[in-house]
Protein backbone atom coordinates (compact mmCIF):
# COMPACT_ATOMS: atom_id res chain seq x y z
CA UNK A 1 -21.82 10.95 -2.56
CA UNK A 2 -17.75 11.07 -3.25
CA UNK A 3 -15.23 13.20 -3.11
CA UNK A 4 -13.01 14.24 -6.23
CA UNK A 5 -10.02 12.02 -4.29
CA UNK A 6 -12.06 8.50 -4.09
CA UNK A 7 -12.31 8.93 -7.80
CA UNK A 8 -8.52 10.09 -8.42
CA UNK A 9 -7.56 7.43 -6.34
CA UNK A 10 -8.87 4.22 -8.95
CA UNK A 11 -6.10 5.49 -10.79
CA UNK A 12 -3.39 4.34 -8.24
CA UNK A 13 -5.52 0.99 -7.27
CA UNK A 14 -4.45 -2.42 -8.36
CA UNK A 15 -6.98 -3.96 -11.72
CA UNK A 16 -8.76 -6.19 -9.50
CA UNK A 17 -9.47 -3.71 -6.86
CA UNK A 18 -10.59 -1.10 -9.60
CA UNK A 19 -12.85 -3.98 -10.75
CA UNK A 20 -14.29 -4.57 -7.44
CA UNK A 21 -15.00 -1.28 -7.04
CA UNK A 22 -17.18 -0.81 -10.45
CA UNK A 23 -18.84 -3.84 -9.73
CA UNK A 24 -20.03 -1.88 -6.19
CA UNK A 25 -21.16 1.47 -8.04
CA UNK A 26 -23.14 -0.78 -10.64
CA UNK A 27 -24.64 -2.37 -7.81
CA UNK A 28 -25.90 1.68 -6.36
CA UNK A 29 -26.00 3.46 -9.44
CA UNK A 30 -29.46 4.31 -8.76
CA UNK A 31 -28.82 5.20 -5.51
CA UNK A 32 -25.19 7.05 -6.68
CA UNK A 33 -25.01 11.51 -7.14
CA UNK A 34 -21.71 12.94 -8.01
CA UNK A 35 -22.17 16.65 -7.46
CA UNK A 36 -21.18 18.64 -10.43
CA UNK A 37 -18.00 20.57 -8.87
CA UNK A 38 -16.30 16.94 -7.52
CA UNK A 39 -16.88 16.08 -11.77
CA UNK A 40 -15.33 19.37 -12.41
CA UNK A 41 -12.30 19.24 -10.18
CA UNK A 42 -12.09 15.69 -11.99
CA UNK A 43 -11.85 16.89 -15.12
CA UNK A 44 -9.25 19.12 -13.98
CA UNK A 45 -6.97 16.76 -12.00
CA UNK A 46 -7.13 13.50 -13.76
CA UNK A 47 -4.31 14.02 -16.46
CA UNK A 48 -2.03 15.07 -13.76
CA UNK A 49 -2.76 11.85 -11.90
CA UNK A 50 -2.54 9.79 -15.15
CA UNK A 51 1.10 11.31 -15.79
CA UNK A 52 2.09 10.90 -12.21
């Protein structure tokens, strides 16, 4: 399970470590659950991020 802020955070990594770090989650997806309020508070956040 993650938190809203491990997501957020691709957004500030380098390509190759965003890369890596897909490659991982493929590797679990079946194994992966995002609750719905860390999606929500996603949502919410990511343009900020983004712009920041």
């Amino acid at each position: 399970m993650f938190d809203t802020n491990v997501l957020l955070n691709l957004y500030g990594y380098a390509k190759q470590t965003r890369e890596d770090f897909f490659s991982i989650l493929q590797a679990i997806n079946e194994k992966l659950w995002i609750p719905y309020h860390v999606g929500l508070e996603y949502q919410r956040r990511r343009l900020n991020i983004i712009r920041n």
